[in-house]
PDB file of N, CA and C in Angstrom:
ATOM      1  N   UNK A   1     300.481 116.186 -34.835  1.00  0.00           N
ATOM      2  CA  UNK A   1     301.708 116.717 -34.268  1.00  0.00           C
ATOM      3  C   UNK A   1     302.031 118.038 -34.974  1.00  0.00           C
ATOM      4  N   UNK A   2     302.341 118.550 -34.203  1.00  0.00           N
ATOM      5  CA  UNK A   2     302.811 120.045 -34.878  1.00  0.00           C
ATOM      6  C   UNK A   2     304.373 120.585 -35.034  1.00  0.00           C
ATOM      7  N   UNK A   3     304.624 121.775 -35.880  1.00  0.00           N
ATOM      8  CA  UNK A   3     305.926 121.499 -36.579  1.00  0.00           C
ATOM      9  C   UNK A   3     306.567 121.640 -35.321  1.00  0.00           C
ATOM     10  N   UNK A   4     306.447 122.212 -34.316  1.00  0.00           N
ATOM     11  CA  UNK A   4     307.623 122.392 -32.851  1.00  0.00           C
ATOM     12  C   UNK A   4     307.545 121.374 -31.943  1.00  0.00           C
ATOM     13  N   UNK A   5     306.210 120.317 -31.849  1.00  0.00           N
ATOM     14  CA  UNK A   5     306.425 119.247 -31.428  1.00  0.00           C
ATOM     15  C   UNK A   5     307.470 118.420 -32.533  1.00  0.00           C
ATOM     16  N   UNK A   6     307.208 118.539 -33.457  1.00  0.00           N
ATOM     17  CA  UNK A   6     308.410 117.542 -34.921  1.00  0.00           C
ATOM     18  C   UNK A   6     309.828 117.772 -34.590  1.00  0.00           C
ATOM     19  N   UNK A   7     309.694 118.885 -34.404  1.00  0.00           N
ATOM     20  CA  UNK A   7     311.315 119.827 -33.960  1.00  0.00           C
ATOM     21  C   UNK A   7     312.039 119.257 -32.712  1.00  0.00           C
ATOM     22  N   UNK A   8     311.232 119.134 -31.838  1.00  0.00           N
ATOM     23  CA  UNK A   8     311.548 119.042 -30.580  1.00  0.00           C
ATOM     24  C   UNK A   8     311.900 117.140 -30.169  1.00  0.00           C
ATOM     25  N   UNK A   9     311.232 116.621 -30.916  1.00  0.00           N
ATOM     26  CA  UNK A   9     311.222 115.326 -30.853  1.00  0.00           C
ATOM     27  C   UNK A   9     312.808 114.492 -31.778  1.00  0.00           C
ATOM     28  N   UNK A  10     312.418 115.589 -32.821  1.00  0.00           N
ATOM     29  CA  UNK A  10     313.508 115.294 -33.754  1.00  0.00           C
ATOM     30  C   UNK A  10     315.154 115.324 -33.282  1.00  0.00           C
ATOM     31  N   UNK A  11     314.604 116.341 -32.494  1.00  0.00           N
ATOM     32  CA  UNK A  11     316.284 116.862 -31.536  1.00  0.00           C
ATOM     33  C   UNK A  11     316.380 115.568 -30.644  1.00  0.00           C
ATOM     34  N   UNK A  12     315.269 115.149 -29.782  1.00  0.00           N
ATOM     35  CA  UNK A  12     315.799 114.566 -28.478  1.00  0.00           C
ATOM     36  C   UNK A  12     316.363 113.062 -29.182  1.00  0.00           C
ATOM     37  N   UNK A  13     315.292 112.589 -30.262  1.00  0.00           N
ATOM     38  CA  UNK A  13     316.204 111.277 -31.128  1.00  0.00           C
ATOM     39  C   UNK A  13     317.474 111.584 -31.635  1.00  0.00           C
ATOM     40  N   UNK A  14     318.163 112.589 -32.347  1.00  0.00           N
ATOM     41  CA  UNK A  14     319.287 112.917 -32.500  1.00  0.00           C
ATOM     42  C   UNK A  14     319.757 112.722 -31.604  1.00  0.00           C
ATOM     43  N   UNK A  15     319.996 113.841 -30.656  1.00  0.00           N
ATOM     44  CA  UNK A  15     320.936 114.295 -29.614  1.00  0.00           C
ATOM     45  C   UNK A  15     320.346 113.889 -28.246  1.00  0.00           C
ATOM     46  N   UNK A  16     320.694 112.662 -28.363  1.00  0.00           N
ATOM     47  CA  UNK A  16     320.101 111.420 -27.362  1.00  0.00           C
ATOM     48  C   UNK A  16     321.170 111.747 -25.867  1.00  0.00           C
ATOM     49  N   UNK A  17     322.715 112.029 -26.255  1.00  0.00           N
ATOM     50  CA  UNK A  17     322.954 112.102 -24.572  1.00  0.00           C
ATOM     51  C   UNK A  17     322.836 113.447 -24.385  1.00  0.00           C
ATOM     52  N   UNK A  18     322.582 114.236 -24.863  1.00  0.00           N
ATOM     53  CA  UNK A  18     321.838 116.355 -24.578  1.00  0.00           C
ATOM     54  C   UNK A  18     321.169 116.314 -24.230  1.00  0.00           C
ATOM     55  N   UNK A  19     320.092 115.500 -24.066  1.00  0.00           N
ATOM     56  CA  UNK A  19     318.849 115.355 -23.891  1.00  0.00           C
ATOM     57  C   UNK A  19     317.885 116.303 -25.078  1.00  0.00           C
ATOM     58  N   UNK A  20     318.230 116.273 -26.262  1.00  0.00           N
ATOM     59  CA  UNK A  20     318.026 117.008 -27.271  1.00  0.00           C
ATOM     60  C   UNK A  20     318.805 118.484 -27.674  1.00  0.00           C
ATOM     61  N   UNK A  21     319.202 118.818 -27.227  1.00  0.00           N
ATOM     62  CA  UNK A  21     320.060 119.590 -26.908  1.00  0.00           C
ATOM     63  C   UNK A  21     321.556 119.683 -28.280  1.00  0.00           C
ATOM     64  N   UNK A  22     320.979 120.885 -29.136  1.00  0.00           N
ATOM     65  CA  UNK A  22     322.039 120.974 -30.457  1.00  0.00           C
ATOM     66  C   UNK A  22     323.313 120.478 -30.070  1.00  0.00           C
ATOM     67  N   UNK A  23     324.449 119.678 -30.917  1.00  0.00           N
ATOM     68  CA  UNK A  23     325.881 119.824 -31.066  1.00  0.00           C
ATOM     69  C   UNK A  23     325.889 119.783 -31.861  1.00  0.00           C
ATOM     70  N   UNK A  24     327.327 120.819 -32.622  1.00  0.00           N
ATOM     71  CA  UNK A  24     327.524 120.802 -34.114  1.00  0.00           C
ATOM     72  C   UNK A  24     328.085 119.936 -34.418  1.00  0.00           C
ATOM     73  N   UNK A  25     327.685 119.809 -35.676  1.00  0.00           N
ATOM     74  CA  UNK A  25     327.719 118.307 -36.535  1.00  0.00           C
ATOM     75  C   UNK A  25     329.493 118.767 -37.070  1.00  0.00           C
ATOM     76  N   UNK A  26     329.830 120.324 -37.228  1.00  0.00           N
ATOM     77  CA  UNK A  26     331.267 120.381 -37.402  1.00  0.00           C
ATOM     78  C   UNK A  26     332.293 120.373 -37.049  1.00  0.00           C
ATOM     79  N   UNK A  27     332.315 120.564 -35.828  1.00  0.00           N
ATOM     80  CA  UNK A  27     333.519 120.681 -34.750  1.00  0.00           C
ATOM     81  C   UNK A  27     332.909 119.813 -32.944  1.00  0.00           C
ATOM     82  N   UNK A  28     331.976 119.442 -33.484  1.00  0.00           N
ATOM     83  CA  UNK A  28     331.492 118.618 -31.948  1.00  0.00           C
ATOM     84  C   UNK A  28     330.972 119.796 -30.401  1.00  0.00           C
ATOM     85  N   UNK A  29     331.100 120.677 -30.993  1.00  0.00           N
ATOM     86  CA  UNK A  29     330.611 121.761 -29.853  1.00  0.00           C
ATOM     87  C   UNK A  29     329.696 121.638 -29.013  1.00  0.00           C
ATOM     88  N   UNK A  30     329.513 121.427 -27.736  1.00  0.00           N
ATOM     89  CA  UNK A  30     328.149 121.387 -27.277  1.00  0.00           C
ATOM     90  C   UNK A  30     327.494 122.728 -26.862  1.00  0.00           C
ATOM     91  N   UNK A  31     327.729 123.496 -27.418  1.00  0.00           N
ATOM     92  CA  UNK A  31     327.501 125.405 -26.877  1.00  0.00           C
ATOM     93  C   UNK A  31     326.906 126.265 -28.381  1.00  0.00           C
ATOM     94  N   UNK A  32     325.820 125.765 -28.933  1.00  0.00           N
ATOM     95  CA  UNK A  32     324.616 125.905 -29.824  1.00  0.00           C
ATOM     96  C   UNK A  32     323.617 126.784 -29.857  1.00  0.00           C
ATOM     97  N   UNK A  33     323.599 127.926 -30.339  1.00  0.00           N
ATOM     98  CA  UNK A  33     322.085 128.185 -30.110  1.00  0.00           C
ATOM     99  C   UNK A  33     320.919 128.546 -31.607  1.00  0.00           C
ATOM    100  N   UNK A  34     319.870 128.528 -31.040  1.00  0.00           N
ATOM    101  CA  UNK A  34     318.769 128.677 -32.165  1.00  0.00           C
ATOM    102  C   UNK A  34     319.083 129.727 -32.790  1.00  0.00           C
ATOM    103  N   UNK A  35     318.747 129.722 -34.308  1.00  0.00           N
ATOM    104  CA  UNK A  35     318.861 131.023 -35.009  1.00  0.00           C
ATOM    105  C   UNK A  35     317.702 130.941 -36.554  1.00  0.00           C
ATOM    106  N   UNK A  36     316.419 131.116 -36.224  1.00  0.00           N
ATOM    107  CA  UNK A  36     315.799 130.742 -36.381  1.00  0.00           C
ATOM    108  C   UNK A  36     316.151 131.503 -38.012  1.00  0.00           C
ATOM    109  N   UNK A  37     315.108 130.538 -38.989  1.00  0.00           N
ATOM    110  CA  UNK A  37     315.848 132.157 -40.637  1.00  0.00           C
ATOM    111  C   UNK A  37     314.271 132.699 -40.699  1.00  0.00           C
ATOM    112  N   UNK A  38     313.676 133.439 -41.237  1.00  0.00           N
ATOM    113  CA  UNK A  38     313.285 134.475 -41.564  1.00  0.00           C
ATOM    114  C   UNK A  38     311.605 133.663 -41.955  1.00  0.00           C
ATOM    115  N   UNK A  39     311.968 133.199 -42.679  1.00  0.00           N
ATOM    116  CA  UNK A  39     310.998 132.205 -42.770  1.00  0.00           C
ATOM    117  C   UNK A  39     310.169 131.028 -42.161  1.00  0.00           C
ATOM    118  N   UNK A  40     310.902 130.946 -40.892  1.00  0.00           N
ATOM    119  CA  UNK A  40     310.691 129.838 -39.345  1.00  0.00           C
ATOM    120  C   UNK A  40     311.841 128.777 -39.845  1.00  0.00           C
ATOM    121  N   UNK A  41     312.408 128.370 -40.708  1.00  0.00           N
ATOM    122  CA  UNK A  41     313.079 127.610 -40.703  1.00  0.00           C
ATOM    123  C   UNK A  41     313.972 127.397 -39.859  1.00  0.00           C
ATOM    124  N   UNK A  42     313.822 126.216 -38.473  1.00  0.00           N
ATOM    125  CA  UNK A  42     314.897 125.766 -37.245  1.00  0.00           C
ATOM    126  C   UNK A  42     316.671 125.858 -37.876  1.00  0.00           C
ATOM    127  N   UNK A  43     317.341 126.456 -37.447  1.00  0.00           N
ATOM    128  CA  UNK A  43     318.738 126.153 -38.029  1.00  0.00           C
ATOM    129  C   UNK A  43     319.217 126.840 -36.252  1.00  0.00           C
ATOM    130  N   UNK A  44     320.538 126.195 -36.240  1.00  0.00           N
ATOM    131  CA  UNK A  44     321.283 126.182 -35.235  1.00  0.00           C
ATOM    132  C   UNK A  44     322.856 127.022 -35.691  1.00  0.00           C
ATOM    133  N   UNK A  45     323.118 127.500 -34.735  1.00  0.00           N
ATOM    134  CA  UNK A  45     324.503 127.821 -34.658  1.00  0.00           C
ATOM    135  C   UNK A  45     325.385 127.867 -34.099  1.00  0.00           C
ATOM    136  N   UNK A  46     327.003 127.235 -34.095  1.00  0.00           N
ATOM    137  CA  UNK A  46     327.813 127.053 -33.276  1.00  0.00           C
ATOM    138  C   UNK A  46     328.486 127.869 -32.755  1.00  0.00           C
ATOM    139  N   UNK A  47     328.603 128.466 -31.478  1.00  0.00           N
ATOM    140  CA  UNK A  47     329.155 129.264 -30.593  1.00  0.00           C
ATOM    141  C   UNK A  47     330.867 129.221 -31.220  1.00  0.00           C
ATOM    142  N   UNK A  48     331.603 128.089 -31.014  1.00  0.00           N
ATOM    143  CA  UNK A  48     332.908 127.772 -31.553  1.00  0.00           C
ATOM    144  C   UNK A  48     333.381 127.470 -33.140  1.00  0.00           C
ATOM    145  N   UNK A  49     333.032 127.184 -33.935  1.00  0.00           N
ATOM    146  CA  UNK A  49     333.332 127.315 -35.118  1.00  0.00           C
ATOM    147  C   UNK A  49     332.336 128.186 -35.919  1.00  0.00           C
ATOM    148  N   UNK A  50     331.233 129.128 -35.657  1.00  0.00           N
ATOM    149  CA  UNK A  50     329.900 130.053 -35.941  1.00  0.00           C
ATOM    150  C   UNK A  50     329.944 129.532 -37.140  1.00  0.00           C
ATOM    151  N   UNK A  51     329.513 128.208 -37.384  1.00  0.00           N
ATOM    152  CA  UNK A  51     328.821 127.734 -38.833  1.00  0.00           C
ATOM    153  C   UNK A  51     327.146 127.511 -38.455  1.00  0.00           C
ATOM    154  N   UNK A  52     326.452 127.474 -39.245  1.00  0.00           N
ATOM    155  CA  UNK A  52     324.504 127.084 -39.107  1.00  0.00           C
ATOM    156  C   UNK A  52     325.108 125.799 -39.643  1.00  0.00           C
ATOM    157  N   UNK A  53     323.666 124.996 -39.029  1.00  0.00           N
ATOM    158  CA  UNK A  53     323.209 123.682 -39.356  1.00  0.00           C
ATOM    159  C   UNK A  53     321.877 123.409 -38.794  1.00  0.00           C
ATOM    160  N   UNK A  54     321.128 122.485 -39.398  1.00  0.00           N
ATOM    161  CA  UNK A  54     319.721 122.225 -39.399  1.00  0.00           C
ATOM    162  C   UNK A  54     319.559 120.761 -38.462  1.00  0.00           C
ATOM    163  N   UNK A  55     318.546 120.557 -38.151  1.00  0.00           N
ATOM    164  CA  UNK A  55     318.631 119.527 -37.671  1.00  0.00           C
ATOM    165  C   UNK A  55     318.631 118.240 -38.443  1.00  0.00           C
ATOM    166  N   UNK A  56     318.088 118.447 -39.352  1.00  0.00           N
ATOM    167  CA  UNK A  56     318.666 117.276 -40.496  1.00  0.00           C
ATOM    168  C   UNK A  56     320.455 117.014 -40.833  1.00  0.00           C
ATOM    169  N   UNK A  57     321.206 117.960 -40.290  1.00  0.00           N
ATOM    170  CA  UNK A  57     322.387 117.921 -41.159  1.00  0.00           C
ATOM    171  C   UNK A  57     323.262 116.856 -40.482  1.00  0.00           C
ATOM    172  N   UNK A  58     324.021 116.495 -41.461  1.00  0.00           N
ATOM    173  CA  UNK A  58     325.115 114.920 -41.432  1.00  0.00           C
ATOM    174  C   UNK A  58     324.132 113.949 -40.874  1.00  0.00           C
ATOM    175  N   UNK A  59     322.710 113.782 -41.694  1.00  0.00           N
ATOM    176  CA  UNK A  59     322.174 112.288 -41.505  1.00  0.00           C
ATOM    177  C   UNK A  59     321.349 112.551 -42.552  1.00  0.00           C
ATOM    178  N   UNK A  60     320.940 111.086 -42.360  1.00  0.00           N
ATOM    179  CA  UNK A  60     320.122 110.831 -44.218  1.00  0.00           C
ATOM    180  C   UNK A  60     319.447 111.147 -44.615  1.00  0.00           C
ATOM    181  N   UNK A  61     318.789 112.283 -43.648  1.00  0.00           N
ATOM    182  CA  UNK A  61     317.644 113.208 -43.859  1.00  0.00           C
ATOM    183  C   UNK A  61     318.166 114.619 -44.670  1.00  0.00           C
ATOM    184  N   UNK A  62     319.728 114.816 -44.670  1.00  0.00           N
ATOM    185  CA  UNK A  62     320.005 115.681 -44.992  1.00  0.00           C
ATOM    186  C   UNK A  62     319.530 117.112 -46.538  1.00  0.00           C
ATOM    187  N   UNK A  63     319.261 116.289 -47.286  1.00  0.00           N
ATOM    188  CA  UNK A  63     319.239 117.024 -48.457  1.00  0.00           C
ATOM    189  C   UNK A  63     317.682 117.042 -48.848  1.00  0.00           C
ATOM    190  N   UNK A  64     317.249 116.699 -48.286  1.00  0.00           N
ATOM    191  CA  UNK A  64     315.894 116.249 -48.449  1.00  0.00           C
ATOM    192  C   UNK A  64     314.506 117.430 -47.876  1.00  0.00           C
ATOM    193  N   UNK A  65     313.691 117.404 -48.148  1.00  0.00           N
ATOM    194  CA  UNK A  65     312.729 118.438 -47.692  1.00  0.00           C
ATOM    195  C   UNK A  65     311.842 118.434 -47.298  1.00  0.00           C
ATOM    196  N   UNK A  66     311.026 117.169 -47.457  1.00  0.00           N
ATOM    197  CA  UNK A  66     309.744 116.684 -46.402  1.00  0.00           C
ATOM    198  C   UNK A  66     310.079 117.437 -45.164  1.00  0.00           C
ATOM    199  N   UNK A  67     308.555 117.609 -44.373  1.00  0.00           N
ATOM    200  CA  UNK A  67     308.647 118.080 -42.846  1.00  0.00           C
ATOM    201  C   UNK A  67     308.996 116.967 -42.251  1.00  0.00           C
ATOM    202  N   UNK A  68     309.156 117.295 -40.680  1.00  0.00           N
ATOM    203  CA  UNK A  68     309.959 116.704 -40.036  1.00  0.00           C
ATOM    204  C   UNK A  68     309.019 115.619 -39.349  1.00  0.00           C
ATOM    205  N   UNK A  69     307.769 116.049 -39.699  1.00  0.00           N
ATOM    206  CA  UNK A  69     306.179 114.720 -39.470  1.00  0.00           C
ATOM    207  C   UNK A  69     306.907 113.711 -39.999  1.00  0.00           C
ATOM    208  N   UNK A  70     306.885 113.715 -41.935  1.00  0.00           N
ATOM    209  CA  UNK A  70     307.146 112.628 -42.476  1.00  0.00           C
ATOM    210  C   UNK A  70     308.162 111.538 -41.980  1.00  0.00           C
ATOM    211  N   UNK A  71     309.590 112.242 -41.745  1.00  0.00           N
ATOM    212  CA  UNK A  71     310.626 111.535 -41.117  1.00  0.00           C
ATOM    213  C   UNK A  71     310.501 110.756 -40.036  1.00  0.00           C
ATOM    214  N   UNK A  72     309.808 111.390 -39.215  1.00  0.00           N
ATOM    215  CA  UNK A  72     309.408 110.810 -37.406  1.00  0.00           C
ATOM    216  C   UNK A  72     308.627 109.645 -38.089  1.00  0.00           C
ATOM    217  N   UNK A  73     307.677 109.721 -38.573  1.00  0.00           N
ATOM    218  CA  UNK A  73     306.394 108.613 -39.062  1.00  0.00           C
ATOM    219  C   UNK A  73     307.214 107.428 -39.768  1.00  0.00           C
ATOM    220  N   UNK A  74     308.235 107.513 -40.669  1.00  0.00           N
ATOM    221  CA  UNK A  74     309.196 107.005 -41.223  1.00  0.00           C
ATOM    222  C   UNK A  74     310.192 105.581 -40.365  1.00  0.00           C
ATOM    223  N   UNK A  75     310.569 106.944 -39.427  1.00  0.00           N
ATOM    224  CA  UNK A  75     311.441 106.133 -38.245  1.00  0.00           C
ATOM    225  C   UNK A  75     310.428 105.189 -37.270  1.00  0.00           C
ATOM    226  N   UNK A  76     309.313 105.595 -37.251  1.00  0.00           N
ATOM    227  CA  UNK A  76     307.948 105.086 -36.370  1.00  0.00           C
ATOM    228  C   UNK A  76     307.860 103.604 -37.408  1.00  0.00           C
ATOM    229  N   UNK A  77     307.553 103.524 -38.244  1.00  0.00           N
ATOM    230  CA  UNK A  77     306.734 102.625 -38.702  1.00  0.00           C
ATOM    231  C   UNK A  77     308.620 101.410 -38.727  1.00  0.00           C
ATOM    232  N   UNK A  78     309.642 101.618 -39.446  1.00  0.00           N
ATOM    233  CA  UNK A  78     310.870 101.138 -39.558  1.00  0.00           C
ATOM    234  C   UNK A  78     310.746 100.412 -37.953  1.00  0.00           C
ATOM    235  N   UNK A  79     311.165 101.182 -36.928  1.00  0.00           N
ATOM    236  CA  UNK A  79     311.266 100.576 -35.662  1.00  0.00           C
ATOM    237  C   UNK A  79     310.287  99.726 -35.119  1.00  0.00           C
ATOM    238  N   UNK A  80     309.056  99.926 -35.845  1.00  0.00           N
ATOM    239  CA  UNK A  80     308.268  99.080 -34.952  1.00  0.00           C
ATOM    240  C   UNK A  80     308.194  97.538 -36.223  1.00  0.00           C
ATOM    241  N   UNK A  81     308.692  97.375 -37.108  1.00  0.00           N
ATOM    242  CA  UNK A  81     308.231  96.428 -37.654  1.00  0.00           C
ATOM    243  C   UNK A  81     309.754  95.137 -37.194  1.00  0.00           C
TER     244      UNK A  81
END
């Protein structure tokens, strides 16, 4: 799997009624867009309160730094047992 398939997958399990589709984790916005940093790092930004957030942010993945493989594989193996 590759990091924009990880990305993309990661979103649609999050943001399950968007159909993956960003909302900010700060003010509930559904009007998001990509803002990618400099380095490829995915981060999002809110149209209505213009704060960034990652797709890890406000869940338990948050602080953490593994790619977004590890996590999916994580949630994979948890759900299926």
């Amino acid at each position: 799997m590759t990091d924009g398939q990880a990305e993309t997958m990661f979103a649609g399990i999050r943001w399950v009624e968007t159909s993956g589709k960003a909302i900010c984790p700060h003010c509930a916005c559904p009007s998001c867009y990509e803002a990618r940093r400099p380095d490829g790092a995915l981060r999002f930004r809110c149209k209505g309160c213009r704060k960034d957030f990652s797709l890890t942010s406000d869940t338990l993945f948050a602080f953490h730094k593994m790619p977004l493989r590890r996590y999916l594989a994580a949630i994979a193996i948890l759900a299926t047992k």
